[in-house]
C-alpha atoms as a PDB file:
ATOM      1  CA  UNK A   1       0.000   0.000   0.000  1.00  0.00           C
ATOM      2  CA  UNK A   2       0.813   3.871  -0.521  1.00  0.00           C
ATOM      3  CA  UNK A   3       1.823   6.396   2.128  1.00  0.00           C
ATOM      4  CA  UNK A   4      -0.457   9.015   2.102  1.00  0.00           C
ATOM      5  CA  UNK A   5       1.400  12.416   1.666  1.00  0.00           C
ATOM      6  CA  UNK A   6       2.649  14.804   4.633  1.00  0.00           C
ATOM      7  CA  UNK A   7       0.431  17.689   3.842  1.00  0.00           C
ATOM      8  CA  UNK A   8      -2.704  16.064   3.974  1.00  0.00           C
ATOM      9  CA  UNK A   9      -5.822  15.671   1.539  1.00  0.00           C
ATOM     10  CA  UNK A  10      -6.327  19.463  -0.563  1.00  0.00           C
ATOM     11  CA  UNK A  11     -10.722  18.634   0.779  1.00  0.00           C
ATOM     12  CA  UNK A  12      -9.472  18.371   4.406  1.00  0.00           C
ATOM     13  CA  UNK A  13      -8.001  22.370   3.991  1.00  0.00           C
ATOM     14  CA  UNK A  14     -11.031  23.510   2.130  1.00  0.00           C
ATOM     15  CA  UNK A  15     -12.887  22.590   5.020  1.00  0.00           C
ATOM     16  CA  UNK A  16     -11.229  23.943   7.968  1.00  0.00           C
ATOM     17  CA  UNK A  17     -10.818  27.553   5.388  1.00  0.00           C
ATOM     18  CA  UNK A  18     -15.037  27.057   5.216  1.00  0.00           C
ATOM     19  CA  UNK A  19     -15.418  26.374   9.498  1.00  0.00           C
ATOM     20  CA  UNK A  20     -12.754  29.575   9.934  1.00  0.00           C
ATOM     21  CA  UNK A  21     -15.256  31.663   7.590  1.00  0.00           C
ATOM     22  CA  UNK A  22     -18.502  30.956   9.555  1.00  0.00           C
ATOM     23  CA  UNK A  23     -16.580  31.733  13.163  1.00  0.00           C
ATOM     24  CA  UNK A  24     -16.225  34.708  11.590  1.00  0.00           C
ATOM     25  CA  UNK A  25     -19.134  35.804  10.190  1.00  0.00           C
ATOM     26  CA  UNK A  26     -21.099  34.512  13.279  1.00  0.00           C
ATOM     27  CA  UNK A  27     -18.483  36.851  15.320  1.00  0.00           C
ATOM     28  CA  UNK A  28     -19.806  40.237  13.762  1.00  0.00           C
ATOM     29  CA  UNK A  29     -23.515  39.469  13.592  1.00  0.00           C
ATOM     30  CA  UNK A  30     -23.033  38.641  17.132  1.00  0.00           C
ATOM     31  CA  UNK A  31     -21.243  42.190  18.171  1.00  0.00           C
ATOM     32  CA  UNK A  32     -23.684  44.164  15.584  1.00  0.00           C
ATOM     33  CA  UNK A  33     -26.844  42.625  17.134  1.00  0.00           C
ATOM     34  CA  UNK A  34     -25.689  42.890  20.821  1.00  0.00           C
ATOM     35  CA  UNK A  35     -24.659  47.283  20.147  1.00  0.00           C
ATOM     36  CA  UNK A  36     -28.157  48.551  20.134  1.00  0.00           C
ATOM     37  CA  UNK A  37     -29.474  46.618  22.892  1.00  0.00           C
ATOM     38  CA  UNK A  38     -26.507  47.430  25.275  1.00  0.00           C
ATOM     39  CA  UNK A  39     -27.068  51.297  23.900  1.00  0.00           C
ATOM     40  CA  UNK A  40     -30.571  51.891  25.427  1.00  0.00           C
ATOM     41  CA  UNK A  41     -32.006  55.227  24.559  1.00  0.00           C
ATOM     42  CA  UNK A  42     -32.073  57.875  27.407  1.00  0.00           C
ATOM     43  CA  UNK A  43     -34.941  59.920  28.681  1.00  0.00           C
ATOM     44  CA  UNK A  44     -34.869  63.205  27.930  1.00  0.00           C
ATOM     45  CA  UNK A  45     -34.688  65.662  31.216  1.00  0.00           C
ATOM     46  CA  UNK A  46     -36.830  67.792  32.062  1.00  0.00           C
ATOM     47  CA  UNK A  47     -36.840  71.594  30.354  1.00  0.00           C
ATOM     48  CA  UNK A  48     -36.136  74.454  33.283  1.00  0.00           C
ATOM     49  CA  UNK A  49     -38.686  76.772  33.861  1.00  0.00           C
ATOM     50  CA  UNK A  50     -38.094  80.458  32.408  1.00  0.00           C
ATOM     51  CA  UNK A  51     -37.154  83.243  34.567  1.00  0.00           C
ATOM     52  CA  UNK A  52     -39.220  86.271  35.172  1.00  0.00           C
ATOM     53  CA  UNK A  53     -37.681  89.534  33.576  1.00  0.00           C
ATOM     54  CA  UNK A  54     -36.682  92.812  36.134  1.00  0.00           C
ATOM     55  CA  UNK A  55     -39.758  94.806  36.730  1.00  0.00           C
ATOM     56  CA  UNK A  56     -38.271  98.295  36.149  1.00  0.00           C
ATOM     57  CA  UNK A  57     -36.272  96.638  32.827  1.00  0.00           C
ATOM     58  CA  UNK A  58     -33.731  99.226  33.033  1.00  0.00           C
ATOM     59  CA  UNK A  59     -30.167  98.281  32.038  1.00  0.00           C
ATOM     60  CA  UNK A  60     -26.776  99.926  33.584  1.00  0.00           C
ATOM     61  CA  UNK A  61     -24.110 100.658  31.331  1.00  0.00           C
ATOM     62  CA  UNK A  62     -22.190 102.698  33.976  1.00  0.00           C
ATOM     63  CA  UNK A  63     -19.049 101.780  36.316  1.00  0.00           C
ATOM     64  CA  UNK A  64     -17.212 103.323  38.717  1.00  0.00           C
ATOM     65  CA  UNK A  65     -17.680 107.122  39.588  1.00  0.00           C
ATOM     66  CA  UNK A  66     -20.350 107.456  36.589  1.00  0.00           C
ATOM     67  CA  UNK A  67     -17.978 107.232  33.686  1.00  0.00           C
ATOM     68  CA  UNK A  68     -19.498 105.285  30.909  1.00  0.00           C
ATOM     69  CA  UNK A  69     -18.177 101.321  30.523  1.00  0.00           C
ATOM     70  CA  UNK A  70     -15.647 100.105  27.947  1.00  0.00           C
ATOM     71  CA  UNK A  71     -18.141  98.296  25.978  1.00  0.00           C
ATOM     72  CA  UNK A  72     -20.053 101.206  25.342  1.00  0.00           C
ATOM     73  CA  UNK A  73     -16.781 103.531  24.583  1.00  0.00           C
ATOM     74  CA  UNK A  74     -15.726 101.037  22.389  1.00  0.00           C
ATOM     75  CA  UNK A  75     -19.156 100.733  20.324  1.00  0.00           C
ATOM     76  CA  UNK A  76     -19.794 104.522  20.129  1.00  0.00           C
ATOM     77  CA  UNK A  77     -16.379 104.780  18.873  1.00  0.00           C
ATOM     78  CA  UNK A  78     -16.494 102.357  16.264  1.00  0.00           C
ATOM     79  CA  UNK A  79     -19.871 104.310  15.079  1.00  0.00           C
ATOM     80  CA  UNK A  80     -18.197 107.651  15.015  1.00  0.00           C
ATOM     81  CA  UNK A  81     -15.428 105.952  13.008  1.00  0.00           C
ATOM     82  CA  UNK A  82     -18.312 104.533  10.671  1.00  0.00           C
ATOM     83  CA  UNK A  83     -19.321 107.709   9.532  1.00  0.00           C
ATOM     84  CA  UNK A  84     -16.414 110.046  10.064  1.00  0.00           C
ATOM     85  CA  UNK A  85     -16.041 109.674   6.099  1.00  0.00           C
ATOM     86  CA  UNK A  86     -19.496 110.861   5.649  1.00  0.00           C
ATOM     87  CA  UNK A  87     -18.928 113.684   8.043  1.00  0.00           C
ATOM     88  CA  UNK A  88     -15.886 114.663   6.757  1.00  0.00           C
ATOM     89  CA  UNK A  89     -16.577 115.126   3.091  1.00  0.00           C
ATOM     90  CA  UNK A  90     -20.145 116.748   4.110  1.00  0.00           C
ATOM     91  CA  UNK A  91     -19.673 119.148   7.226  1.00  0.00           C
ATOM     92  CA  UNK A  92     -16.042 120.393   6.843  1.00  0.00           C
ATOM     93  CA  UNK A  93     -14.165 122.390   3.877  1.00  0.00           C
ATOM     94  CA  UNK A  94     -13.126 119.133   2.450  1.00  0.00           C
ATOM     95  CA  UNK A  95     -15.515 119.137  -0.370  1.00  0.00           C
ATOM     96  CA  UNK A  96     -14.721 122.968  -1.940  1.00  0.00           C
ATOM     97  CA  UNK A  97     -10.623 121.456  -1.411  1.00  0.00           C
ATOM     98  CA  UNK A  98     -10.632 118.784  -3.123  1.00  0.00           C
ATOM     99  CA  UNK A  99     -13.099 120.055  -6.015  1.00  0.00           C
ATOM    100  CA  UNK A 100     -10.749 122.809  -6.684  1.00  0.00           C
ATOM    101  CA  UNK A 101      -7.528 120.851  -6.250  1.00  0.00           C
ATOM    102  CA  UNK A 102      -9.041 118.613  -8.727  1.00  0.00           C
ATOM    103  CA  UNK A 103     -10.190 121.539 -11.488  1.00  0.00           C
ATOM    104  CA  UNK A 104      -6.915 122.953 -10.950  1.00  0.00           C
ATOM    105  CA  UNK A 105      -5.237 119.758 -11.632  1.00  0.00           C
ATOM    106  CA  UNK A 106      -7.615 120.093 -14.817  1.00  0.00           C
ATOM    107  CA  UNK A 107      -6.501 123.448 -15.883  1.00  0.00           C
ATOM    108  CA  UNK A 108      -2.991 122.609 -16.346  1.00  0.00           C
ATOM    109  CA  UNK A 109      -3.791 119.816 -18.329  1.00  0.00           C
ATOM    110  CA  UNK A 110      -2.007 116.889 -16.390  1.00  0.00           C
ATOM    111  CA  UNK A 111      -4.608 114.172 -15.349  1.00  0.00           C
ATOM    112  CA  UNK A 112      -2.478 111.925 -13.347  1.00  0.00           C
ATOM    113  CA  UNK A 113      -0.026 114.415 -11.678  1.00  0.00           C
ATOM    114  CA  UNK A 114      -0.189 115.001  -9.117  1.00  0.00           C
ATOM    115  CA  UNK A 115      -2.058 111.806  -8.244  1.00  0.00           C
ATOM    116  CA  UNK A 116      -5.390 111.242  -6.562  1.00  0.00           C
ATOM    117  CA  UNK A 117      -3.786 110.427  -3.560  1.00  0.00           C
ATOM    118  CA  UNK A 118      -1.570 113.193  -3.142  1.00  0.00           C
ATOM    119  CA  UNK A 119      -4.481 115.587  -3.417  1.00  0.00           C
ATOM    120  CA  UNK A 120      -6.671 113.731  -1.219  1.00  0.00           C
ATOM    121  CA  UNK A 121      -3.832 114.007   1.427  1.00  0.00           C
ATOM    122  CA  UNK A 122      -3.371 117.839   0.422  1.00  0.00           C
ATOM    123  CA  UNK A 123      -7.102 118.191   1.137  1.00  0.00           C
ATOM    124  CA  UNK A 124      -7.582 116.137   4.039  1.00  0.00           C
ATOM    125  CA  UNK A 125      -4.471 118.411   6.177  1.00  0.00           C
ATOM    126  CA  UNK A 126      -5.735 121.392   4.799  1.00  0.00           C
ATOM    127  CA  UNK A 127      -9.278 120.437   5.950  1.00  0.00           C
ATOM    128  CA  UNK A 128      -7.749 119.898   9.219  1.00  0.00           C
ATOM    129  CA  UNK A 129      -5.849 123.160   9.028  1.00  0.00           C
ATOM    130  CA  UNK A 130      -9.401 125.324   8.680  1.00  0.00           C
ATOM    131  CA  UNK A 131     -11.535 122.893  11.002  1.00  0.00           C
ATOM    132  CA  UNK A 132      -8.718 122.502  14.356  1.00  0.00           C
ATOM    133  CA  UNK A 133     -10.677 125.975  15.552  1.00  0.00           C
ATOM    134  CA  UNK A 134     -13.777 123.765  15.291  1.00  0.00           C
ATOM    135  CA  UNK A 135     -12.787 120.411  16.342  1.00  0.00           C
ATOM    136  CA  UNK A 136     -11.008 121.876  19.241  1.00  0.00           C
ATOM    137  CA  UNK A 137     -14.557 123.475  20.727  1.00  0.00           C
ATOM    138  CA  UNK A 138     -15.833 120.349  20.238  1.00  0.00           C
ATOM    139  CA  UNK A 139     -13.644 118.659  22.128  1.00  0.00           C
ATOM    140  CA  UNK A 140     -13.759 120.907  24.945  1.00  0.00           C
ATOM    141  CA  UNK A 141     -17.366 121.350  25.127  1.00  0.00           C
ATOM    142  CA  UNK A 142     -18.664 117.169  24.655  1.00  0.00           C
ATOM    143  CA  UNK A 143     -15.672 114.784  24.100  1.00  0.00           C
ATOM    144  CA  UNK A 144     -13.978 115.552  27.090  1.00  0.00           C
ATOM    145  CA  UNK A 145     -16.687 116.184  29.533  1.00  0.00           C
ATOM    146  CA  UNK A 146     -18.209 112.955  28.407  1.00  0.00           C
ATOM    147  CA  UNK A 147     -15.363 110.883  28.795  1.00  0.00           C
ATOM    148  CA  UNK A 148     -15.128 112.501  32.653  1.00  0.00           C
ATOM    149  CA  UNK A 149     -18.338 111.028  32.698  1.00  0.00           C
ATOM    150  CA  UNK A 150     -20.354 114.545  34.054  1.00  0.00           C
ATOM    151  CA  UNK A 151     -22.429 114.027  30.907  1.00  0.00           C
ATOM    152  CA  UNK A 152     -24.431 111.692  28.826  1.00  0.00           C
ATOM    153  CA  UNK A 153     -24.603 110.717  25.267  1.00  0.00           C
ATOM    154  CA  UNK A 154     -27.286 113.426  24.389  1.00  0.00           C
ATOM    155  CA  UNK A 155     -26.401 116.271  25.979  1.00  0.00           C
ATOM    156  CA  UNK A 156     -22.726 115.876  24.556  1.00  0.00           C
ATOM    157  CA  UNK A 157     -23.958 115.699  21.218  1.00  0.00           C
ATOM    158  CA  UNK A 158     -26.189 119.001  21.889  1.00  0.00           C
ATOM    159  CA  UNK A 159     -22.901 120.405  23.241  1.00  0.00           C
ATOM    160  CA  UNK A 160     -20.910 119.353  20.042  1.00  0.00           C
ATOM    161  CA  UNK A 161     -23.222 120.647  17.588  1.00  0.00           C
ATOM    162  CA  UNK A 162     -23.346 123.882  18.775  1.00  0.00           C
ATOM    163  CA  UNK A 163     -19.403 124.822  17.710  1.00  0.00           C
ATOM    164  CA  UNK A 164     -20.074 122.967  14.001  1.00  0.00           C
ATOM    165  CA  UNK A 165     -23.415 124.119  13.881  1.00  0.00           C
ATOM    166  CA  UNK A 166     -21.661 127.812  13.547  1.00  0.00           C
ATOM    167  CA  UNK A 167     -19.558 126.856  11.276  1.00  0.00           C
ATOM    168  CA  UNK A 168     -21.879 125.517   8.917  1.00  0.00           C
ATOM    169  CA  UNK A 169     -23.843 128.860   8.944  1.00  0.00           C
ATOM    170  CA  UNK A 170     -20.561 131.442   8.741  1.00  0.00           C
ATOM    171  CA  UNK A 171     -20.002 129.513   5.497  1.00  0.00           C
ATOM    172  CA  UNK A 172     -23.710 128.671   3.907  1.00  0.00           C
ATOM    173  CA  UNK A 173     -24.802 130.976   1.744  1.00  0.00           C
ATOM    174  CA  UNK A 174     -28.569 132.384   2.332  1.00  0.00           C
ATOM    175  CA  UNK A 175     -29.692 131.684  -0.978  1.00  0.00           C
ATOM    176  CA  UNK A 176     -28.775 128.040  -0.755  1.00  0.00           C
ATOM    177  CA  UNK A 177     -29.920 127.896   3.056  1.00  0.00           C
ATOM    178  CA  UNK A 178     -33.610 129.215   1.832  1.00  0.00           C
ATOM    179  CA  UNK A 179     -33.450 126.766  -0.926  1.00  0.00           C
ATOM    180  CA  UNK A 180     -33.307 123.515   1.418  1.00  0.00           C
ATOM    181  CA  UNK A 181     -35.420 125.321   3.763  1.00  0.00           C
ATOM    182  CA  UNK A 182     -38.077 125.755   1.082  1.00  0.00           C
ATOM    183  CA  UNK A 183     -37.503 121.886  -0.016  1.00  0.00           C
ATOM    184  CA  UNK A 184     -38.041 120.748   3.087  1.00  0.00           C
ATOM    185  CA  UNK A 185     -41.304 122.014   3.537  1.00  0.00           C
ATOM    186  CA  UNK A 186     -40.791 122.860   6.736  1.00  0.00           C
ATOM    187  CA  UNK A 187     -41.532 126.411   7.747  1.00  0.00           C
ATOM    188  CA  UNK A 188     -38.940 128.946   7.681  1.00  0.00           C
ATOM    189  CA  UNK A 189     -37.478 129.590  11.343  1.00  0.00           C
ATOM    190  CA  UNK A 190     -37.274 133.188  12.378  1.00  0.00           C
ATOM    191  CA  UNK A 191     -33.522 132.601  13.100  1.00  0.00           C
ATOM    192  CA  UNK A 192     -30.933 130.985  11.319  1.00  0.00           C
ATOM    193  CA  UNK A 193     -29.472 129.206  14.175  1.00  0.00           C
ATOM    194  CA  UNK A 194     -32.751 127.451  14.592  1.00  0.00           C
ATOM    195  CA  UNK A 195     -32.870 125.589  11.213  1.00  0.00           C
ATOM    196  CA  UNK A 196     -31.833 121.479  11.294  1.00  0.00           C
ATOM    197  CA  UNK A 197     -28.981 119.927  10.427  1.00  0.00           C
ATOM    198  CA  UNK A 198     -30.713 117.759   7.845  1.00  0.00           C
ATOM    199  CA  UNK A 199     -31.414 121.063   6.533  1.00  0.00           C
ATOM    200  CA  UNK A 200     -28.439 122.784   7.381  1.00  0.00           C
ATOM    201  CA  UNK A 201     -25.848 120.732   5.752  1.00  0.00           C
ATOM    202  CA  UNK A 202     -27.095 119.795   2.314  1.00  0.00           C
ATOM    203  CA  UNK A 203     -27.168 124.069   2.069  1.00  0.00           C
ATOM    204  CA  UNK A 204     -23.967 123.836   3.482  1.00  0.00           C
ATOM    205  CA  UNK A 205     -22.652 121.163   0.793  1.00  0.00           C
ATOM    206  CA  UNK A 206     -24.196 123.387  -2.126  1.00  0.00           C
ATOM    207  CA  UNK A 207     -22.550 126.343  -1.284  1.00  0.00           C
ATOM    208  CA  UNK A 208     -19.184 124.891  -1.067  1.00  0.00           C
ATOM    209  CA  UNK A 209     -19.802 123.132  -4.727  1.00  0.00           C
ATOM    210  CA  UNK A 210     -20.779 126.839  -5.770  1.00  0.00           C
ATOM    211  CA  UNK A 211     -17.282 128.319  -4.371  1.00  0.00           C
ATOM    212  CA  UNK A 212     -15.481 125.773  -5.581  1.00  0.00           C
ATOM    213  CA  UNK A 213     -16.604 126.520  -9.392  1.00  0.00           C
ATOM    214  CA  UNK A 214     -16.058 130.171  -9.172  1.00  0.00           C
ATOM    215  CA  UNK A 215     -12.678 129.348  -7.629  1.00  0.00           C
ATOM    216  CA  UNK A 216     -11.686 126.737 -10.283  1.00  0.00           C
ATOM    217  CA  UNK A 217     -13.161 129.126 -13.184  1.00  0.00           C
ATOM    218  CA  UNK A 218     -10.375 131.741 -12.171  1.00  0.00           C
ATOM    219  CA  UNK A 219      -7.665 129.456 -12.141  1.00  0.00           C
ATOM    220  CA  UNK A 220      -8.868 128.037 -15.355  1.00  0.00           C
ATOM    221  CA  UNK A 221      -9.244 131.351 -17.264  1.00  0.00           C
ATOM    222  CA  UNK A 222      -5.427 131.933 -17.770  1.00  0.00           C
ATOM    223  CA  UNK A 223      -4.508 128.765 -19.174  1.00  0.00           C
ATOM    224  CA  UNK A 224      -7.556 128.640 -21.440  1.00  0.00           C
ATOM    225  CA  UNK A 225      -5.850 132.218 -22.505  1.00  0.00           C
ATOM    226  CA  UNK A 226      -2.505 130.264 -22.985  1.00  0.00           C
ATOM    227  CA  UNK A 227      -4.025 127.409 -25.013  1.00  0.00           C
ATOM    228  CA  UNK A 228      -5.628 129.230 -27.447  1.00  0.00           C
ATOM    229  CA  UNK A 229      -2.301 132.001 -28.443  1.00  0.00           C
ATOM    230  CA  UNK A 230      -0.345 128.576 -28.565  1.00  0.00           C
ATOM    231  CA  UNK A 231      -2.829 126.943 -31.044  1.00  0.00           C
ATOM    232  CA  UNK A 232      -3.333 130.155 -32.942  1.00  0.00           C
ATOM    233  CA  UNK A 233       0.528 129.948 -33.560  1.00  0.00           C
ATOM    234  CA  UNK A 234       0.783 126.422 -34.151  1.00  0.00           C
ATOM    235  CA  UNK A 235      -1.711 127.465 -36.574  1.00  0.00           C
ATOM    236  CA  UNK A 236       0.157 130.276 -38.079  1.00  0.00           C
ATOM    237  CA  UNK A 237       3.300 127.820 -38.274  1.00  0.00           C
ATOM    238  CA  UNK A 238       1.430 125.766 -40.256  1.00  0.00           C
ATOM    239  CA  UNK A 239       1.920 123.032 -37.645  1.00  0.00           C
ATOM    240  CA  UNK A 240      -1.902 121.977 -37.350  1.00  0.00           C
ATOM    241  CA  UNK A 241      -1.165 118.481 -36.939  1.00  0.00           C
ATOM    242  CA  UNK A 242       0.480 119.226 -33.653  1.00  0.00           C
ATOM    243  CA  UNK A 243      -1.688 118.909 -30.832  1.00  0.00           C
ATOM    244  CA  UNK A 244      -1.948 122.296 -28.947  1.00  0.00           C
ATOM    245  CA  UNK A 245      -2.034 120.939 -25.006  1.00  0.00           C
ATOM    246  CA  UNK A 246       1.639 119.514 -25.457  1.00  0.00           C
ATOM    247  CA  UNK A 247       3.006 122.333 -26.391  1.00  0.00           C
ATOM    248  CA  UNK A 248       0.937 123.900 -23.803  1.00  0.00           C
ATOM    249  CA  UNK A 249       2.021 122.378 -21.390  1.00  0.00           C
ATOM    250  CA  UNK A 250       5.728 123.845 -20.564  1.00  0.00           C
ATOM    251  CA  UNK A 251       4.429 127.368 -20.365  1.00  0.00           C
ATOM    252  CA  UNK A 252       1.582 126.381 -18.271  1.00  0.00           C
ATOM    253  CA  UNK A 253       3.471 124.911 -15.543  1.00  0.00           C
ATOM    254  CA  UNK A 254       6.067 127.828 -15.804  1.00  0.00           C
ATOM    255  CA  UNK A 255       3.263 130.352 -15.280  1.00  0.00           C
ATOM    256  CA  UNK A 256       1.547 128.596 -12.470  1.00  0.00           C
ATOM    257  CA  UNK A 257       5.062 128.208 -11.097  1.00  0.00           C
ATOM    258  CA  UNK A 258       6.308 131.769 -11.568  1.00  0.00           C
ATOM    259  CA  UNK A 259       3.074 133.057 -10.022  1.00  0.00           C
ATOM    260  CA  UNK A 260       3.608 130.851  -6.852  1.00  0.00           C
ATOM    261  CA  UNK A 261       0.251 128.957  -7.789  1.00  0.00           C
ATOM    262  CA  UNK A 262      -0.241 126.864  -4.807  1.00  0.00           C
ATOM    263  CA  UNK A 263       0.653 129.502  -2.542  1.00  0.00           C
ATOM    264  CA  UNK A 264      -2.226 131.621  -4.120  1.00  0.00           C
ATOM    265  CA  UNK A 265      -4.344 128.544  -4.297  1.00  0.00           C
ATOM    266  CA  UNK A 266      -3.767 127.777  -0.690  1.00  0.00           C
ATOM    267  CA  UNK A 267      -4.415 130.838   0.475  1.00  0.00           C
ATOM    268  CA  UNK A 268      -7.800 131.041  -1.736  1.00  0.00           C
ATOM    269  CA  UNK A 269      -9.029 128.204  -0.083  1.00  0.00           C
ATOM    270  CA  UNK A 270      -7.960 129.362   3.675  1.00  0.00           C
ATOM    271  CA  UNK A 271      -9.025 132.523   3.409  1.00  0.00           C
ATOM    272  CA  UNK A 272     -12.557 131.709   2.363  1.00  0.00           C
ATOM    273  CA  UNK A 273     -13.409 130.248   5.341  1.00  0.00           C
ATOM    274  CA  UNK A 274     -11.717 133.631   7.031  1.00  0.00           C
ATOM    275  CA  UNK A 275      -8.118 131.820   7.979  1.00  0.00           C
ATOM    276  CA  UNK A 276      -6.848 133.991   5.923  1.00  0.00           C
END
């Protein structure tokens, strides 16, 4: 007879590969069946009953001696800074600046030099230049005194309008002040110093647009002059296919430099507002 081999029959290793399966498979349908009945659902508690609100409902946003918290510092500052822009283009001399900064710019013919934000800088110093009378009342009269915290929100703002309020009516003139008066339909105060600031400051930014244009139409008149004897030569030359504003250009900026323009320009604008 034959000796069977040493590694056994290939059946015999199917089966024990088959029994080694099932443990298996019988090993995970045992674990996923048991998870979700040893993971019982828990009752939900029990919701807490509301609070009743303070009876007066009043809400302090003071500490110490009376001086007004951090928070609210912090979020009053943050709305001043909001609409500083708006205030500062609207209710100061920035607008008749930079309107005749930029028609001056126009005049000479260069629209890139100097740039935009050279003459917004210009404009925004000079603005502070003619408004530090101004912003220095305020600060006397509301910032300060609120910050010591001897008075409230309101009755700094009625303090701070007064000094800005002035200004606003030493430069508006009465023909654009009776305009926005008329427009608003409201009816016509018997003093000046009564009329709103809703009212006030649209007059305020009209007359400033008109002084600007007068300003900027007697800086332009001179080099209009200048551009038309240079294209009436270039003309005469026979040179018509020269364009006039390059040529122009050399004797404009040696006028406006000879005549100390932004000295005259500077003072102009100062003086208006009776700097100067």
């Amino acid at each position: 007879m034959r000796a069977l081999p040493r590694g056994g029959s290939p059946r015999t290793g199917r089966r024990a590969a088959v029994l080694l399966l099932l443990v298996l498979l019988a090993t995970v349908a045992a674990v996923v069946l048991a998870g979700p009945a040893s993971a019982a659902p828990t009752a939900p508690t029990a919701p807490t009953a509301p609070t009743a609100p303070a009876v007066d409902g009043n809400v302090d946003i003071s500490i110490g001696d009376g001086s007004p918290s951090s928070s609210i510092t912090l979020i009053l500052a943050i709305t001043v800074l909001s609409v500083a822009p708006s205030v500062l283009l609207l209710a100061t001399s920035f607008t008749k600046i930079i309107v005749v900064l930029g028609l001056t710019r126009n005049a000479l013919g260069m629209a890139t030099s100097p740039p935009n934000q050279v003459l917004t800088g210009i404009a925004l110093f000079l603005t502070l230049f003619v408004m530090g009378p101004v912003f220095s009342d305020i600060n006397d009269v509301a910032v300060q005194p609120y910050m010591d915290g001897t008075m409230t929100v309101s009755q700094a703002y009625d303090a701070g309008v007064v000094p800005l309020r002035e200004f606003l009516l030493d430069n508006t003139r009465e023909d654009e002040l009776k305009l926005m008066v008329g427009l608003s339909g409201e009816e016509a105060p018997a003093d000046a110093s009564q009329v709103s600031m809703t009212t006030l400051i649209p007059a305020f930014v009209l007359s400033e647009l008109k002084s600007a244009f007068i300003i900027g139409l007697v800086i332009f008149i001179p080099f209009l002059v200048l551009d038309m004897l240079v294209s009436a030569a270039l003309m005469a030359l026979g040179m018509m296919m020269v364009p006039p504003t390059i040529v122009s250009l050399p004797f404009k900026l040696l006028l406006f430099v000879v005549v100390d323009g932004w000295a005259l320009i500077t003072t102009a604008l100062v003086g208006s507002y009776g700097g100067g």
